[in-house]
PDB file of N, CA and C in Angstrom:
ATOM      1  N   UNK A   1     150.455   6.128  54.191  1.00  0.00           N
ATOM      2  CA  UNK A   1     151.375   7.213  54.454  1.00  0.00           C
ATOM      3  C   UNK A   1     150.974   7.943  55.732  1.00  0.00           C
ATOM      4  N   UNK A   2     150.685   7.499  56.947  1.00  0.00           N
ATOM      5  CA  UNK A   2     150.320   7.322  58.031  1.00  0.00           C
ATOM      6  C   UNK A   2     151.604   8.368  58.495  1.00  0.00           C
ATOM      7  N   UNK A   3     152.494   8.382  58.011  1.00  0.00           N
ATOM      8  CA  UNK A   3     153.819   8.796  58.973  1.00  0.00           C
ATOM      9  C   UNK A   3     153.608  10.553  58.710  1.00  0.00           C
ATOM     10  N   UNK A   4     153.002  10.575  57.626  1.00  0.00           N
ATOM     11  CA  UNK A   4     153.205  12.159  57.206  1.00  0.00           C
ATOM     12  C   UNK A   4     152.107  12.896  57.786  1.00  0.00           C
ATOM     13  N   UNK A   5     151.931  14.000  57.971  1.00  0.00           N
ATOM     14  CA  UNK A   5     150.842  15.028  58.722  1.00  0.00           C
ATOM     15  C   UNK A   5     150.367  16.160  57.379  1.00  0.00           C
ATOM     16  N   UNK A   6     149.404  14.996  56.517  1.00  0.00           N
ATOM     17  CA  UNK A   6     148.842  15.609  55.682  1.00  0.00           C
ATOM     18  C   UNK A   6     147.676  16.875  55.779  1.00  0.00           C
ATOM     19  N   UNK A   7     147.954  17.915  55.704  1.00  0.00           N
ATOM     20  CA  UNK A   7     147.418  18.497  56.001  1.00  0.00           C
ATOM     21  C   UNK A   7     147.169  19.631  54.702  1.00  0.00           C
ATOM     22  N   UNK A   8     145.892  20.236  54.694  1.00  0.00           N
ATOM     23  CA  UNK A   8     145.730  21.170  53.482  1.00  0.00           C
ATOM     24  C   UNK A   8     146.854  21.292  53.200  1.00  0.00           C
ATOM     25  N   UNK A   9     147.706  22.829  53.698  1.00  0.00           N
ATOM     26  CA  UNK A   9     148.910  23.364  53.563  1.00  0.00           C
ATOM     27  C   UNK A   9     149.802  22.440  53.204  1.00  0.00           C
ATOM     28  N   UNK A  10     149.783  21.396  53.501  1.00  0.00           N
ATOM     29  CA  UNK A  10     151.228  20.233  53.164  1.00  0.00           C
ATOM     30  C   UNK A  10     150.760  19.614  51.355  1.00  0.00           C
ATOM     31  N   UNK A  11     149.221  19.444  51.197  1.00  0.00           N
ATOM     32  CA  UNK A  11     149.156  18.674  49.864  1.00  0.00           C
ATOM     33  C   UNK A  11     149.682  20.166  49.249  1.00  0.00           C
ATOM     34  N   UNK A  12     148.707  21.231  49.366  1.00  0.00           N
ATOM     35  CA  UNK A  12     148.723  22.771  48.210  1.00  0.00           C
ATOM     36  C   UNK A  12     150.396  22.741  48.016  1.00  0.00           C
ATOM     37  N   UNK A  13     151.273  22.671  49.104  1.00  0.00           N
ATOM     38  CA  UNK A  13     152.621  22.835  48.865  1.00  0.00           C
ATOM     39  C   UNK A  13     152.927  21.581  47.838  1.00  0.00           C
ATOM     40  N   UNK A  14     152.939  20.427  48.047  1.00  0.00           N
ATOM     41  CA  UNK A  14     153.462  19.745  47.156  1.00  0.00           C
ATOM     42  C   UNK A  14     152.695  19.504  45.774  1.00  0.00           C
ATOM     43  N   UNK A  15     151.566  19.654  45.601  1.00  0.00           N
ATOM     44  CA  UNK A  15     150.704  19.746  44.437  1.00  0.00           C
ATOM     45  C   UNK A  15     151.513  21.232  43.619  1.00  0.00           C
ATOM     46  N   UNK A  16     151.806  22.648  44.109  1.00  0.00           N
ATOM     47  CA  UNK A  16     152.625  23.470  43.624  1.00  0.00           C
ATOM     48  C   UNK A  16     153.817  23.214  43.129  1.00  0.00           C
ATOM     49  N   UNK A  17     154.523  22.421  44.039  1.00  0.00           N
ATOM     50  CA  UNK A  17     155.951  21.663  43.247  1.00  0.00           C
ATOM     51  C   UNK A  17     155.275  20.952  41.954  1.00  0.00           C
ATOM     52  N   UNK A  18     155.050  19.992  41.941  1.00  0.00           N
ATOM     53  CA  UNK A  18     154.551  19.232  41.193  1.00  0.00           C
ATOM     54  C   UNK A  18     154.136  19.643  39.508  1.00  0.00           C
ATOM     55  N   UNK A  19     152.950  20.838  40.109  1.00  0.00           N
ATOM     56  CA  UNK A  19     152.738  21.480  38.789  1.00  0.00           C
ATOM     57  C   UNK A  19     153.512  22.367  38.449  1.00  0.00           C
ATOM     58  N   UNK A  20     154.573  22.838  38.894  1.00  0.00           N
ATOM     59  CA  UNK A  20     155.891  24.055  38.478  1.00  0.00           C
ATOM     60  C   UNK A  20     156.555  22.983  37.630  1.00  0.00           C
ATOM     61  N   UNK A  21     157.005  21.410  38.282  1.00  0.00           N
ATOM     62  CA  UNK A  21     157.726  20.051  37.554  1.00  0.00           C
ATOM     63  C   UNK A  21     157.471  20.015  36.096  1.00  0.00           C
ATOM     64  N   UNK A  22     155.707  20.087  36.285  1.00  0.00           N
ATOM     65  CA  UNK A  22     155.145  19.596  35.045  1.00  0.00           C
ATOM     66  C   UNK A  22     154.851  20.450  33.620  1.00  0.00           C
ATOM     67  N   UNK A  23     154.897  22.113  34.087  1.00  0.00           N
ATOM     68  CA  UNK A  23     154.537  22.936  33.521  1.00  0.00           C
ATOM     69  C   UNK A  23     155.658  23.113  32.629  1.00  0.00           C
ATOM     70  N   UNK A  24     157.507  23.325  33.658  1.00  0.00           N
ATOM     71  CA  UNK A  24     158.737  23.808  33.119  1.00  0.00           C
ATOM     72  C   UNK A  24     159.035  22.669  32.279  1.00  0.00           C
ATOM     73  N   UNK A  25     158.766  21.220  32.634  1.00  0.00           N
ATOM     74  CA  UNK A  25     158.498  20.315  31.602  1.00  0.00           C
ATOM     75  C   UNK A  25     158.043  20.246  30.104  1.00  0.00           C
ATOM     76  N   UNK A  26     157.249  20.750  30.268  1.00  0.00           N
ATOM     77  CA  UNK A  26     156.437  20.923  28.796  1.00  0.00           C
ATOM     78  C   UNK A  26     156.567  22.150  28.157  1.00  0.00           C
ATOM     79  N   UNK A  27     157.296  23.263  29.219  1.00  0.00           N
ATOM     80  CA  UNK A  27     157.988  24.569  28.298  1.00  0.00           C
ATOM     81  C   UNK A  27     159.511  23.982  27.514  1.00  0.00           C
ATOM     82  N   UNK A  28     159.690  22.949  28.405  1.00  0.00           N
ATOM     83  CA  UNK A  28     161.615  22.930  27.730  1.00  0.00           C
ATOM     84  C   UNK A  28     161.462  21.575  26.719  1.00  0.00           C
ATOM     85  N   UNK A  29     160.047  21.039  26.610  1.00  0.00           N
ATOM     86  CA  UNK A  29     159.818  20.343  25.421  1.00  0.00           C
ATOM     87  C   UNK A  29     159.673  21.012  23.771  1.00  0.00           C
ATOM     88  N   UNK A  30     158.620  22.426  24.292  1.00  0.00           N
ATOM     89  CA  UNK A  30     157.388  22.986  23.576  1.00  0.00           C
ATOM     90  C   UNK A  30     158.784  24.143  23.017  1.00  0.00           C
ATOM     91  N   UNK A  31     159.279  24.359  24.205  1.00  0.00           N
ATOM     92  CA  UNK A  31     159.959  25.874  23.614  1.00  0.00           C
ATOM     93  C   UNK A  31     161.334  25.685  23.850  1.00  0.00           C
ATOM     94  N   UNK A  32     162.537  24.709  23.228  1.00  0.00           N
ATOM     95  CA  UNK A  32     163.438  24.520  24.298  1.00  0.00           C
ATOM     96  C   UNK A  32     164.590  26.130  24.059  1.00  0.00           C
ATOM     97  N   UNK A  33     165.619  26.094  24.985  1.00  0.00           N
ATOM     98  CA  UNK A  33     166.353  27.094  24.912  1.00  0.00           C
ATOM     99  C   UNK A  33     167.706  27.553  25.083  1.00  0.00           C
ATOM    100  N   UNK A  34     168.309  27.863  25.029  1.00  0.00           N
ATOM    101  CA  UNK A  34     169.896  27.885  25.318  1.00  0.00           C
ATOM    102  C   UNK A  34     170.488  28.029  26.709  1.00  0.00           C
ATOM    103  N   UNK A  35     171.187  28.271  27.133  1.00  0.00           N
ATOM    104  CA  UNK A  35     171.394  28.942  29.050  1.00  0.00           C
ATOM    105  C   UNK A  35     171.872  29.847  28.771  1.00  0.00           C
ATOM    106  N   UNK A  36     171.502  31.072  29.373  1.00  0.00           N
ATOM    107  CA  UNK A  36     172.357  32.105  29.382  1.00  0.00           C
ATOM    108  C   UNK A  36     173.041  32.241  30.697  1.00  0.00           C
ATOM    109  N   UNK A  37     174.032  33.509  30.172  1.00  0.00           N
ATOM    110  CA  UNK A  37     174.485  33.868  31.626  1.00  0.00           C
ATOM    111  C   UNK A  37     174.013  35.163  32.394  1.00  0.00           C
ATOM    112  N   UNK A  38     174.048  34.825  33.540  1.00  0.00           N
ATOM    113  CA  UNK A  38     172.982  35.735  34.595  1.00  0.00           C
ATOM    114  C   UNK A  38     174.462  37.046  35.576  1.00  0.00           C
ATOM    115  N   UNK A  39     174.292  37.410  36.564  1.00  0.00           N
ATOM    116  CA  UNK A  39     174.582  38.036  37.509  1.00  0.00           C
ATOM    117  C   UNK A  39     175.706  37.104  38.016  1.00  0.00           C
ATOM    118  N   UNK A  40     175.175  35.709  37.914  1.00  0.00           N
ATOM    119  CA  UNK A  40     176.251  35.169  38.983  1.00  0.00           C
ATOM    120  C   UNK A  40     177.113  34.643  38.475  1.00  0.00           C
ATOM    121  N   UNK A  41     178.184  34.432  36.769  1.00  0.00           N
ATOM    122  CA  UNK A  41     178.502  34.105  35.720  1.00  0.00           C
ATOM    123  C   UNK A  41     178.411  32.744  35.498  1.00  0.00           C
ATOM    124  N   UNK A  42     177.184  32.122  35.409  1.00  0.00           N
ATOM    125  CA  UNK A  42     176.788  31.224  35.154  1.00  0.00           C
ATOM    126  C   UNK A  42     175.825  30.415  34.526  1.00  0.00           C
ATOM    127  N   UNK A  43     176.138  29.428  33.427  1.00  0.00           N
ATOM    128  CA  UNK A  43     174.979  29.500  32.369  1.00  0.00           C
ATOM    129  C   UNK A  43     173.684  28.810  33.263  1.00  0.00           C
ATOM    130  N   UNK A  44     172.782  29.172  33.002  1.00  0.00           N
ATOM    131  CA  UNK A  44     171.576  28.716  33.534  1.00  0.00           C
ATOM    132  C   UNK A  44     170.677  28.183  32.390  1.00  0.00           C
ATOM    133  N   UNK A  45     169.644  27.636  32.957  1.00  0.00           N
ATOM    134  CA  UNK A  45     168.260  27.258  32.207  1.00  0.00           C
ATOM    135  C   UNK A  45     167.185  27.483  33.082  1.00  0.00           C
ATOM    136  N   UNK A  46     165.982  27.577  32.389  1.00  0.00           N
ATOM    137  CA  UNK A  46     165.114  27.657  32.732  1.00  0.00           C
ATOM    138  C   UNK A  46     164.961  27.061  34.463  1.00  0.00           C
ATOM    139  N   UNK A  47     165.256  25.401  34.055  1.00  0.00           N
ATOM    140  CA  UNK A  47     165.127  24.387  35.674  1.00  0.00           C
ATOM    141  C   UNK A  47     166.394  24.765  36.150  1.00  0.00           C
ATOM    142  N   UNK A  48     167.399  25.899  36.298  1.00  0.00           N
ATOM    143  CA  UNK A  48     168.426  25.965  37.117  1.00  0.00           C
ATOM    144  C   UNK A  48     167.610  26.944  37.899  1.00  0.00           C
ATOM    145  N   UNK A  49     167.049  28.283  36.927  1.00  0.00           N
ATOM    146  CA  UNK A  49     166.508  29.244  37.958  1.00  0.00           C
ATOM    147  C   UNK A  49     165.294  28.548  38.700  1.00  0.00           C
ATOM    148  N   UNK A  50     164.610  27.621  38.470  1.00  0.00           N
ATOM    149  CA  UNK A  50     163.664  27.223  39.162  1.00  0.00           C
ATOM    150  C   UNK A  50     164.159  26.741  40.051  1.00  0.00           C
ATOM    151  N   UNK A  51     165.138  25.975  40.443  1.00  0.00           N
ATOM    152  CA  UNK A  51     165.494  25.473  41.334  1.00  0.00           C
ATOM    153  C   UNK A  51     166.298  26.266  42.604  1.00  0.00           C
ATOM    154  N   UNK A  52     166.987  27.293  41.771  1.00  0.00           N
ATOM    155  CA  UNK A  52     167.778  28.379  42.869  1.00  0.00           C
ATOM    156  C   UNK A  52     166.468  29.168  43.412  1.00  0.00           C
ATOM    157  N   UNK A  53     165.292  29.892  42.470  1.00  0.00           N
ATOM    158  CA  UNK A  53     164.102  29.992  43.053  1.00  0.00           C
ATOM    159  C   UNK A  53     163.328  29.255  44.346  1.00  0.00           C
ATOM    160  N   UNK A  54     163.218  28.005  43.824  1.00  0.00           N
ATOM    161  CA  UNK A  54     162.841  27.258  45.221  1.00  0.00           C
ATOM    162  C   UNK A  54     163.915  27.141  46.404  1.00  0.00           C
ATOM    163  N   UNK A  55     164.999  26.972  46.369  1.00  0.00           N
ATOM    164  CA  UNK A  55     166.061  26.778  47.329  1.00  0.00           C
ATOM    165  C   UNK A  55     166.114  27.736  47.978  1.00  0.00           C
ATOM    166  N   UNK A  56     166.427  29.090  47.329  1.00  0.00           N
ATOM    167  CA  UNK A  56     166.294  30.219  48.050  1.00  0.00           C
ATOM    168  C   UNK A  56     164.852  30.734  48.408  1.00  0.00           C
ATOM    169  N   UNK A  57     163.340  30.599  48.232  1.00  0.00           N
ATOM    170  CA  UNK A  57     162.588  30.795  48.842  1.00  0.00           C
ATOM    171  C   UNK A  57     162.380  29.835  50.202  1.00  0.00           C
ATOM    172  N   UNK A  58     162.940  28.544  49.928  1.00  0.00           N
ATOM    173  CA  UNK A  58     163.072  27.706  51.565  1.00  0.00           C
ATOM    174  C   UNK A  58     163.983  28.470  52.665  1.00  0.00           C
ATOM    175  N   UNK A  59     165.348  29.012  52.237  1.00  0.00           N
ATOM    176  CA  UNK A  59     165.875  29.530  53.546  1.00  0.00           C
ATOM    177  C   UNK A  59     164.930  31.312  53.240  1.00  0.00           C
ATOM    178  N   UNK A  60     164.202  31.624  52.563  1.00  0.00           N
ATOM    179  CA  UNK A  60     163.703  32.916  53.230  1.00  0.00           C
ATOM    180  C   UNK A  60     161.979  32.647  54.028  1.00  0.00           C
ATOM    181  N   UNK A  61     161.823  31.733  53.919  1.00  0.00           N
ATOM    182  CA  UNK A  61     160.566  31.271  54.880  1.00  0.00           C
ATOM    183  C   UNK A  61     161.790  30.864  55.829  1.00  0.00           C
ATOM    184  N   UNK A  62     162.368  30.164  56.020  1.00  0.00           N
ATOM    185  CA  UNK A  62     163.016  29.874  57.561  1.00  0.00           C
ATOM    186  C   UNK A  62     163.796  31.068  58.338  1.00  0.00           C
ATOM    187  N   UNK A  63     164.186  31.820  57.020  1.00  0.00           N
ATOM    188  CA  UNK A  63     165.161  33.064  58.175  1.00  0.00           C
ATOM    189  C   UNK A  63     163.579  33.519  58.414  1.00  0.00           C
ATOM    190  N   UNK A  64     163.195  34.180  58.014  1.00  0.00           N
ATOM    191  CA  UNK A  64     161.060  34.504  58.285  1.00  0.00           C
ATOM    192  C   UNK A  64     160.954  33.971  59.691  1.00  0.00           C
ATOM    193  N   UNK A  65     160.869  32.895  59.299  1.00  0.00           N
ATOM    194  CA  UNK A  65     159.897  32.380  60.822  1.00  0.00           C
ATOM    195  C   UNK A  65     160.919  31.953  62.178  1.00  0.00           C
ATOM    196  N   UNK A  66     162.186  32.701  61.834  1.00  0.00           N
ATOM    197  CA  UNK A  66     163.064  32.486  62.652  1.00  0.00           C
ATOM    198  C   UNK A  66     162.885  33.535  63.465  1.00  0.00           C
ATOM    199  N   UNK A  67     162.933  34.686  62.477  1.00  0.00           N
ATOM    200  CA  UNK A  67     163.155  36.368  62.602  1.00  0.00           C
ATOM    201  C   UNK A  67     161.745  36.642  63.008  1.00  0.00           C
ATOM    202  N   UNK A  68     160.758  36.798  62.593  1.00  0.00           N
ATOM    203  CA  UNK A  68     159.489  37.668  62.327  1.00  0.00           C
ATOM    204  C   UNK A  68     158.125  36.648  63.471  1.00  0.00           C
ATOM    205  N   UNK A  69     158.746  35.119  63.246  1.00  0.00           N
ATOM    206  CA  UNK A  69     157.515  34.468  64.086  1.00  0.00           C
ATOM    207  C   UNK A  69     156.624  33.985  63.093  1.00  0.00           C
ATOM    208  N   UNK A  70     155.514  33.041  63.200  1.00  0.00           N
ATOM    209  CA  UNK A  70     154.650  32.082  62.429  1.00  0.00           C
ATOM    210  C   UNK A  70     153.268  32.590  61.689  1.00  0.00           C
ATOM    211  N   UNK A  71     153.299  34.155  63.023  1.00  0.00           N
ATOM    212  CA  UNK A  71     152.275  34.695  62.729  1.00  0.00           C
ATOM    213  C   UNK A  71     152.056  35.863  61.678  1.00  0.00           C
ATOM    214  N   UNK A  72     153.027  36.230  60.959  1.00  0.00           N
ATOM    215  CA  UNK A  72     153.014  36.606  59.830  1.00  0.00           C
ATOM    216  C   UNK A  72     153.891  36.007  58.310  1.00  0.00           C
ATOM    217  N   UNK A  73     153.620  34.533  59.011  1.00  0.00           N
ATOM    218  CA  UNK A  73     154.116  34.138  57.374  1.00  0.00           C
ATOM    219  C   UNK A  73     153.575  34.115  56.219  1.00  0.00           C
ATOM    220  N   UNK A  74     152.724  34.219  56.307  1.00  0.00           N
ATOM    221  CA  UNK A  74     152.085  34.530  54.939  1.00  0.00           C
ATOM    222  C   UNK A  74     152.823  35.954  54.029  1.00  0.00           C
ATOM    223  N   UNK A  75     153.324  36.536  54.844  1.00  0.00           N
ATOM    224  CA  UNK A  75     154.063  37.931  53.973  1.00  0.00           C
ATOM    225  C   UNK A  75     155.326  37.533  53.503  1.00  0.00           C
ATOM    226  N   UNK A  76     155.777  36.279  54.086  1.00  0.00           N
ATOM    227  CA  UNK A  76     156.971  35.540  53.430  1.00  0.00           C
ATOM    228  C   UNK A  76     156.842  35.753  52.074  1.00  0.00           C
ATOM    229  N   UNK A  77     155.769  34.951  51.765  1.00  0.00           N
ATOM    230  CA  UNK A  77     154.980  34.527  50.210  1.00  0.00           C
ATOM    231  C   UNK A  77     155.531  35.893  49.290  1.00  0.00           C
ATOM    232  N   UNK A  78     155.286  37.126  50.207  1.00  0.00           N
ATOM    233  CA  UNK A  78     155.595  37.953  48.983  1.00  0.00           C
ATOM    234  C   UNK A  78     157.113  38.352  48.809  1.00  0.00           C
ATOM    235  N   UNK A  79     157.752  38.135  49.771  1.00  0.00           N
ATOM    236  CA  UNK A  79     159.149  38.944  49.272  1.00  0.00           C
ATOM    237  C   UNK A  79     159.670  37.151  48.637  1.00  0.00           C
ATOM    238  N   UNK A  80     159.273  35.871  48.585  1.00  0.00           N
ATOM    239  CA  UNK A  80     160.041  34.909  47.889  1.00  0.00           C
ATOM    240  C   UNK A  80     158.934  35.293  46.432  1.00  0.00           C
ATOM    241  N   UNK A  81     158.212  36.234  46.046  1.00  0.00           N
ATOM    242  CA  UNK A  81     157.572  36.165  45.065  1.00  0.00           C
ATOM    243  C   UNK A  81     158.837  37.207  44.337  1.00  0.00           C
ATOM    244  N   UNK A  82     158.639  38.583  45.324  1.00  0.00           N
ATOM    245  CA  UNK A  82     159.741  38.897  44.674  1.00  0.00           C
ATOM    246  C   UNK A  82     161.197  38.600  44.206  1.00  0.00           C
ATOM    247  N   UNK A  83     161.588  37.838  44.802  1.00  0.00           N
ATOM    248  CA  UNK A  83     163.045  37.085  44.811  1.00  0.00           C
ATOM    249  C   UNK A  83     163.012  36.283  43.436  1.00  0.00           C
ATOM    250  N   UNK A  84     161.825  35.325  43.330  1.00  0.00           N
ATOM    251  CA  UNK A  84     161.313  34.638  42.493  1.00  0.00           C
ATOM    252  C   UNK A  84     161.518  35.636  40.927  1.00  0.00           C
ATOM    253  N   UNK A  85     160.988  36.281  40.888  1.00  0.00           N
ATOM    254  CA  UNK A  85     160.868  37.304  39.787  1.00  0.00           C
ATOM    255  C   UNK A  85     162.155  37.836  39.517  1.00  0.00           C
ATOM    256  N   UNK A  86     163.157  37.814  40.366  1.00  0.00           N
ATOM    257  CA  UNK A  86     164.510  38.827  40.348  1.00  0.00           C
ATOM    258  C   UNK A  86     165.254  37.638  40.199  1.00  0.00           C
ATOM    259  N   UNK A  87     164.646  36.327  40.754  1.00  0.00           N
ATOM    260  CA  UNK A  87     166.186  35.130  39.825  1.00  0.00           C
ATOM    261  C   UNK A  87     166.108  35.017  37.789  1.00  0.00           C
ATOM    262  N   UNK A  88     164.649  35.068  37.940  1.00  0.00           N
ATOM    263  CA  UNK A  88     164.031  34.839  36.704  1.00  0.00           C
ATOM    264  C   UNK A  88     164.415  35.831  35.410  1.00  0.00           C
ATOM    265  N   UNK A  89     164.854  36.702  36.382  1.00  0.00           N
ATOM    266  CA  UNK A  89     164.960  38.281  35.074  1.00  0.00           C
ATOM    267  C   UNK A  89     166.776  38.320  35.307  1.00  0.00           C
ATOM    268  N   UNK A  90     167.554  38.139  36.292  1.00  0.00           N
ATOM    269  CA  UNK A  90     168.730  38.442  36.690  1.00  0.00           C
ATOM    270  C   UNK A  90     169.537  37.277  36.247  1.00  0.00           C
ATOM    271  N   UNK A  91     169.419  36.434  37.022  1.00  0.00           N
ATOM    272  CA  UNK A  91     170.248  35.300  37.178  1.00  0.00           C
ATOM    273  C   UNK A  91     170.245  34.728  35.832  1.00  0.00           C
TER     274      UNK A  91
END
């Protein structure tokens, strides 16, 4: 896999997918659950908000490093933490 530019930051990112995969996995085995409906009138599950979670933390690191520059991305991390938390409780 020569083509990819493995780098710390690139495994930690996909090792994080991975174990979010494996974790919501074994919650919707262990605990499964109904969908409710959120803010946006739409039934969800657990892997819907995870997924609008991740989707929408990708375009707020890119508007980020569009807007703000490379050198404070790390503060990205916290407002997709918050976002994260507000699909989870809202949506």
């Amino acid at each position: 896999m020569a083509w990819m530019a493995w780098t710390t930051p690139t495994a930690i990112f996909f090792l994080v997918i991975a174990s979010l995969l494996v974790i919501f996995t074994i919650l919707a085995i262990k605990f499964p659950e109904t969908p409710r409906r959120g803010v946006l009138g739409i039934d969800t599950t657990r892997g819907d908000r995870l997924f609008i979670t991740l989707l929408g933390s990708a375009f707020i690191n890119l508007a980020w490093l569009g807007l703000v520059g490379a050198e404070l991305q790390p503060y990205a991390l916290i407002v997709c933490l918050v976002y994260a938390v507000a699909v989870f409780r809202f949506v």
